[in-house]
C-alpha atoms as a PDB file:
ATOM      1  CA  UNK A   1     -16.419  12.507 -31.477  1.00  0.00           C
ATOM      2  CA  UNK A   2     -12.791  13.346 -32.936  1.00  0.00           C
ATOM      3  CA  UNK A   3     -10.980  13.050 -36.190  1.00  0.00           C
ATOM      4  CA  UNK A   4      -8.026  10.326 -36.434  1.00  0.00           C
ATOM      5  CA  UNK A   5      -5.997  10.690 -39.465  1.00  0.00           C
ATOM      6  CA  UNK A   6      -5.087   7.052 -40.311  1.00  0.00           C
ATOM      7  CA  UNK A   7      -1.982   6.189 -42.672  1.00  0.00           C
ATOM      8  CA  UNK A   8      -3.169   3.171 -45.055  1.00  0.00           C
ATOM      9  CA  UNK A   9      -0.896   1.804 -48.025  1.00  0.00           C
ATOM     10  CA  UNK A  10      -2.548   1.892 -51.525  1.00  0.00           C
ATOM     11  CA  UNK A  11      -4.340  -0.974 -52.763  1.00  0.00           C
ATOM     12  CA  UNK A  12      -2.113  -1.920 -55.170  1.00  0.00           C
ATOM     13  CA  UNK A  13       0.652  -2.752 -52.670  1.00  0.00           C
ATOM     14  CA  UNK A  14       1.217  -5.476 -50.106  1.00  0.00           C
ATOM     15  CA  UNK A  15       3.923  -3.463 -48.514  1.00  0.00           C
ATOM     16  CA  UNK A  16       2.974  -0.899 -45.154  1.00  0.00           C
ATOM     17  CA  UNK A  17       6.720   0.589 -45.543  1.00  0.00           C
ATOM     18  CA  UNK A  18       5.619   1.970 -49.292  1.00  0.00           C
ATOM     19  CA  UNK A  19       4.677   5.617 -47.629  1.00  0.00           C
ATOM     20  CA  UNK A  20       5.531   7.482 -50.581  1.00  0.00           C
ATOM     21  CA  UNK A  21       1.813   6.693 -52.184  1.00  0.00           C
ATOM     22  CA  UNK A  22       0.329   6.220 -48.807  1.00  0.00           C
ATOM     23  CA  UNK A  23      -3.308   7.351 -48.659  1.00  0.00           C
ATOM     24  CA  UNK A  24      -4.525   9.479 -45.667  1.00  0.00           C
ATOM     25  CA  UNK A  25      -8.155   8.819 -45.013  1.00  0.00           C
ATOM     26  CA  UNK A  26      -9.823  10.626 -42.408  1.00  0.00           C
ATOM     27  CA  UNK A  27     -12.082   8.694 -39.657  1.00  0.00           C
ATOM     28  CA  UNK A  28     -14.595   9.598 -37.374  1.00  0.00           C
ATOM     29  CA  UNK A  29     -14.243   7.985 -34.199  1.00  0.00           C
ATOM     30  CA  UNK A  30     -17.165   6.440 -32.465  1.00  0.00           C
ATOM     31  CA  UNK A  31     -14.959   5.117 -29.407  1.00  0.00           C
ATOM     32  CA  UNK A  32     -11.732   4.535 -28.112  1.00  0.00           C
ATOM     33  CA  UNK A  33     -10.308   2.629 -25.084  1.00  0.00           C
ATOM     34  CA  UNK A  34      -6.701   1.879 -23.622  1.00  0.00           C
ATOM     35  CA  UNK A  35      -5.114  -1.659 -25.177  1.00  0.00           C
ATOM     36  CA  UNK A  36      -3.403  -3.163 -22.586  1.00  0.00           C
ATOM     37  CA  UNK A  37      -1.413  -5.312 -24.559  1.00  0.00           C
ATOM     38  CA  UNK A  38       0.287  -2.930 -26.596  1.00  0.00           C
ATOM     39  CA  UNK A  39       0.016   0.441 -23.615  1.00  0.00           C
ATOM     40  CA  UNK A  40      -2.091   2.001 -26.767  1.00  0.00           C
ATOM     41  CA  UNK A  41      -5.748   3.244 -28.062  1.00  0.00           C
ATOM     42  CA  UNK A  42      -8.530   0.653 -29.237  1.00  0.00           C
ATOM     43  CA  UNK A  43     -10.495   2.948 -31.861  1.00  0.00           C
ATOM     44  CA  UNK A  44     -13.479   2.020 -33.216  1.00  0.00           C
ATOM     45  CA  UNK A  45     -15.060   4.283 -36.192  1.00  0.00           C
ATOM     46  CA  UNK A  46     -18.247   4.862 -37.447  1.00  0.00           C
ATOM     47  CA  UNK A  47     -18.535   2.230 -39.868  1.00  0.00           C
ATOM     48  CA  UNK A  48     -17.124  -0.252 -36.985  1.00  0.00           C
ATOM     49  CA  UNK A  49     -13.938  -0.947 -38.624  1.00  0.00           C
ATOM     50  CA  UNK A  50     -11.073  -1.040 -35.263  1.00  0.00           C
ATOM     51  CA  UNK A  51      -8.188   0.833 -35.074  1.00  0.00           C
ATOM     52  CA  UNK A  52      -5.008   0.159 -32.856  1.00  0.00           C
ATOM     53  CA  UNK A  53      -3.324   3.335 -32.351  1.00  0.00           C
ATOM     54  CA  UNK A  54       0.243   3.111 -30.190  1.00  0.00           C
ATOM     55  CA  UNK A  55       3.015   5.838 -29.584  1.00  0.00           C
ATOM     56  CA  UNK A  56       6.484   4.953 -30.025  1.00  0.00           C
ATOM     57  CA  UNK A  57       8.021   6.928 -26.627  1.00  0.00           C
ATOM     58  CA  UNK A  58      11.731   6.846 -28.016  1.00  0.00           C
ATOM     59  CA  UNK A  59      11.077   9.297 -30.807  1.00  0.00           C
ATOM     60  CA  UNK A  60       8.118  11.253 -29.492  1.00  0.00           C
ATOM     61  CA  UNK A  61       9.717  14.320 -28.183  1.00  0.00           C
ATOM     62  CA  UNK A  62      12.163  14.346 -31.266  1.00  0.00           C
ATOM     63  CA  UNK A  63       8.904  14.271 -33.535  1.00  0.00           C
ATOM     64  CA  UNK A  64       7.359  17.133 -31.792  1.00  0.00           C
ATOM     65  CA  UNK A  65      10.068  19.636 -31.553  1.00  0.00           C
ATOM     66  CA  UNK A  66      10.776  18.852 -35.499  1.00  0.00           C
ATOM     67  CA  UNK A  67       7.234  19.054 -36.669  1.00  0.00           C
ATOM     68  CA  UNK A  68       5.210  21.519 -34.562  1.00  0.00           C
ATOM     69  CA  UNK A  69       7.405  24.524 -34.531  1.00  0.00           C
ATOM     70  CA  UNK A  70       4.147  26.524 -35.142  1.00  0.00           C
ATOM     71  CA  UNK A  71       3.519  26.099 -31.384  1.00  0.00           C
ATOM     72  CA  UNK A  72       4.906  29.117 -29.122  1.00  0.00           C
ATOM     73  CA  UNK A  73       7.745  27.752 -26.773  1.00  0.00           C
ATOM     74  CA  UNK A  74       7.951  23.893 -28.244  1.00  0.00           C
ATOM     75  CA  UNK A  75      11.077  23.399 -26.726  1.00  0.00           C
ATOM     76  CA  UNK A  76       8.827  24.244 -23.404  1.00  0.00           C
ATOM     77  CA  UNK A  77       6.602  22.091 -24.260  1.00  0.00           C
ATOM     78  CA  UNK A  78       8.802  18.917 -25.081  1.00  0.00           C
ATOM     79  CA  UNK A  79      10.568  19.452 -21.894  1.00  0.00           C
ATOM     80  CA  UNK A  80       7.060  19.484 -19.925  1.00  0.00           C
ATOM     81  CA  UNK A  81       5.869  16.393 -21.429  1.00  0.00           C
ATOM     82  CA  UNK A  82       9.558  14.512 -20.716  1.00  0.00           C
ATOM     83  CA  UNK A  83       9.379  15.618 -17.438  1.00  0.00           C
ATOM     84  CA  UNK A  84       5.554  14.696 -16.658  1.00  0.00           C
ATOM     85  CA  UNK A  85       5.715  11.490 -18.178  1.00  0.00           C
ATOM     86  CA  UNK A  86       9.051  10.753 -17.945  1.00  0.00           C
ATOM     87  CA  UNK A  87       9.473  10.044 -21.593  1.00  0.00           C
ATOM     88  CA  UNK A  88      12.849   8.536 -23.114  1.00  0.00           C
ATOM     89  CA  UNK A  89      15.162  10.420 -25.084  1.00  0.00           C
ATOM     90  CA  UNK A  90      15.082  13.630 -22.606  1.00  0.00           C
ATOM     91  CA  UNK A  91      18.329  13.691 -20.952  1.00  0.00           C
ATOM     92  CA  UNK A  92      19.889  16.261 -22.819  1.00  0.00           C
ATOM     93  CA  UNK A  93      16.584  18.650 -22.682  1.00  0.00           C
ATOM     94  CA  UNK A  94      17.148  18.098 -18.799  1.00  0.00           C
ATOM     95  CA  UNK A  95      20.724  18.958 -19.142  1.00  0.00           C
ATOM     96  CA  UNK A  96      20.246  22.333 -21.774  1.00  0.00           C
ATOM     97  CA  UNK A  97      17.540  23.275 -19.384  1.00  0.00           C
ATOM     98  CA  UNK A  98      19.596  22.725 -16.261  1.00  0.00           C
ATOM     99  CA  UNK A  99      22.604  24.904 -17.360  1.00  0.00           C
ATOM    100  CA  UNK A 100      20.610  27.358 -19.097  1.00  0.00           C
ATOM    101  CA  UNK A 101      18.735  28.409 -15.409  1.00  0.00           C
ATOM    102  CA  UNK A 102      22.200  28.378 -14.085  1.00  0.00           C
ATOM    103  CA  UNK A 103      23.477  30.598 -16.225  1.00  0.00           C
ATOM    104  CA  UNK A 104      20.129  32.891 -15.846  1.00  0.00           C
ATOM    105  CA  UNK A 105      20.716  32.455 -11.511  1.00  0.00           C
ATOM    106  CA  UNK A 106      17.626  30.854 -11.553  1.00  0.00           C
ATOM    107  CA  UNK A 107      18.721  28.553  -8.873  1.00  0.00           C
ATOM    108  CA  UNK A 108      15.626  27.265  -7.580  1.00  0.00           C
ATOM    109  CA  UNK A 109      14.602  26.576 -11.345  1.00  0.00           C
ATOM    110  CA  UNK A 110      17.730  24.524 -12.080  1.00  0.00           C
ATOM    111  CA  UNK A 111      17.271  22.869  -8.592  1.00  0.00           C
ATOM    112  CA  UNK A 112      13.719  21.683  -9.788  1.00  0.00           C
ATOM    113  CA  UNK A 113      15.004  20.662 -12.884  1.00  0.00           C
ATOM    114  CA  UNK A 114      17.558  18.467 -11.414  1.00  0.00           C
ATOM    115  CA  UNK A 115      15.009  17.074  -8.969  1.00  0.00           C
ATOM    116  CA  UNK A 116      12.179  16.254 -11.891  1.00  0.00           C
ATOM    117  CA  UNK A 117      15.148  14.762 -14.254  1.00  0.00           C
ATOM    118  CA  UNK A 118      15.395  10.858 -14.747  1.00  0.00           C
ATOM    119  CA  UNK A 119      17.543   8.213 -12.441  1.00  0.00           C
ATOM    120  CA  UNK A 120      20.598  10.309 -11.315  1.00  0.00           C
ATOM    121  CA  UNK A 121      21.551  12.372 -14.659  1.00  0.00           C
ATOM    122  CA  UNK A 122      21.020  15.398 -12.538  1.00  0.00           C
ATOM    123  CA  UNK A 123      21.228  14.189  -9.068  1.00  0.00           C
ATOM    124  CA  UNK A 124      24.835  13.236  -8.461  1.00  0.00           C
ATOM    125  CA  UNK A 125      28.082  14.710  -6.868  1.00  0.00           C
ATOM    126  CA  UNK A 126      28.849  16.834  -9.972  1.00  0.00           C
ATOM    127  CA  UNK A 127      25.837  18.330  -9.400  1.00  0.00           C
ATOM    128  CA  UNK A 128      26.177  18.987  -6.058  1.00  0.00           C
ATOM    129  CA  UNK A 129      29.863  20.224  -6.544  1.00  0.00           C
ATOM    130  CA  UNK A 130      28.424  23.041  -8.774  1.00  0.00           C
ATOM    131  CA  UNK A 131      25.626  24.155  -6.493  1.00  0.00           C
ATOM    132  CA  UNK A 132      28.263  24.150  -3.991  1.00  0.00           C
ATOM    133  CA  UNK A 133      30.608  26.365  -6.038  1.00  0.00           C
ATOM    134  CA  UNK A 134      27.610  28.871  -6.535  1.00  0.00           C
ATOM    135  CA  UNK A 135      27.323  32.107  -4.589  1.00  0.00           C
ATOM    136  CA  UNK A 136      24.480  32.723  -3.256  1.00  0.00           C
ATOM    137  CA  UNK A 137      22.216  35.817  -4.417  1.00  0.00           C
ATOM    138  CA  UNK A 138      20.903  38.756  -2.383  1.00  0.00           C
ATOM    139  CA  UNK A 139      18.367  37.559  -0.052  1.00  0.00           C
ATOM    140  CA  UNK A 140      17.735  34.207  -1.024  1.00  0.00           C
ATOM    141  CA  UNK A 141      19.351  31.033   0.673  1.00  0.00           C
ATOM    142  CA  UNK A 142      22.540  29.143  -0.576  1.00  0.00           C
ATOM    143  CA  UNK A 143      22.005  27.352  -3.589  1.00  0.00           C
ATOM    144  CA  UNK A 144      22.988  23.998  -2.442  1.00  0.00           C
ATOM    145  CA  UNK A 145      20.757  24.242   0.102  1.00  0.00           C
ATOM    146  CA  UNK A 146      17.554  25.508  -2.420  1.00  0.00           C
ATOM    147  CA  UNK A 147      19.200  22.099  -4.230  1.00  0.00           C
ATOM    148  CA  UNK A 148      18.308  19.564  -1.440  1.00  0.00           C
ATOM    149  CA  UNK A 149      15.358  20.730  -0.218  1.00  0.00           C
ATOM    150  CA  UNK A 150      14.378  20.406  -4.382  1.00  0.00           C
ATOM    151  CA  UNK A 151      14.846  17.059  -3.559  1.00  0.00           C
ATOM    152  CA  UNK A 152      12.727  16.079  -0.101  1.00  0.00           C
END
């Protein structure tokens, strides 16, 4: 069993958009199950009333880097979950990522980065054309090369 907190308008208006009197109501959940249809959660509660529950993907990352800064590294975490489940609305977080391990000379990291990023944003010939431009550090192997084998 798990808590859902579920956002209900009050009684006395026929309006959903009225969310400054908005009533949260908490529900145990007896069951839940993927929808399908809408790529969401079928909830049913306790008292057998059923819940559809969907995530809008566009503003997800946006929503959790504004309202859980109480969790350590949330930038790190928002740029996990864009790059796991390829979620819209990440190509900058690829990009700020990308330069910042560049800047560090964490090759192989920025590499990786450019490899897990969406469609071409980070695989392209301006990409290449600045691991090209890189010197390579001590020891390790040219960083256009750590760049295409990112990519096999």
């Amino acid at each position: 069993f798990f808590f859902l907190m579920i956002r209900r308008p009050p009684r006395s208006t026929q309006s959903r958009s009225s969310a400054a009197s908005d009533v949260y109501k908490r529900q145990v959940v007896f069951l839940g199950t993927r929808n399908s249809k809408t790529d969401g959660i079928l909830l049913v509660n306790k008292g057998g009333s059923l819940f559809s529950v969907s995530v809008e993907e566009s503003s997800l990352l946006s929503y959790i880097a504004t309202n859980c800064r109480h969790i350590p590294e949330i930038q790190s975490v928002c740029f996990q979950l864009a790059s796991r489940y390829s979620l819209p609305g990440a190509d900058q977080m690829f990009v700020q990522q990308f330069n910042n391990q560049l800047v560090q000379g964490d090759y192989a990291g920025a590499a990786k980065t450019a490899a897990a990023a969406p469609g071409t944003l980070l695989r392209n010939q301006d990409t290449i054309n600045r691991f090209k431009a890189l010197q390579p550090q001590p020891g390790q192997k040219a960083p256009i090369l750590l760049y295409f084998s990112s990519l096999l």
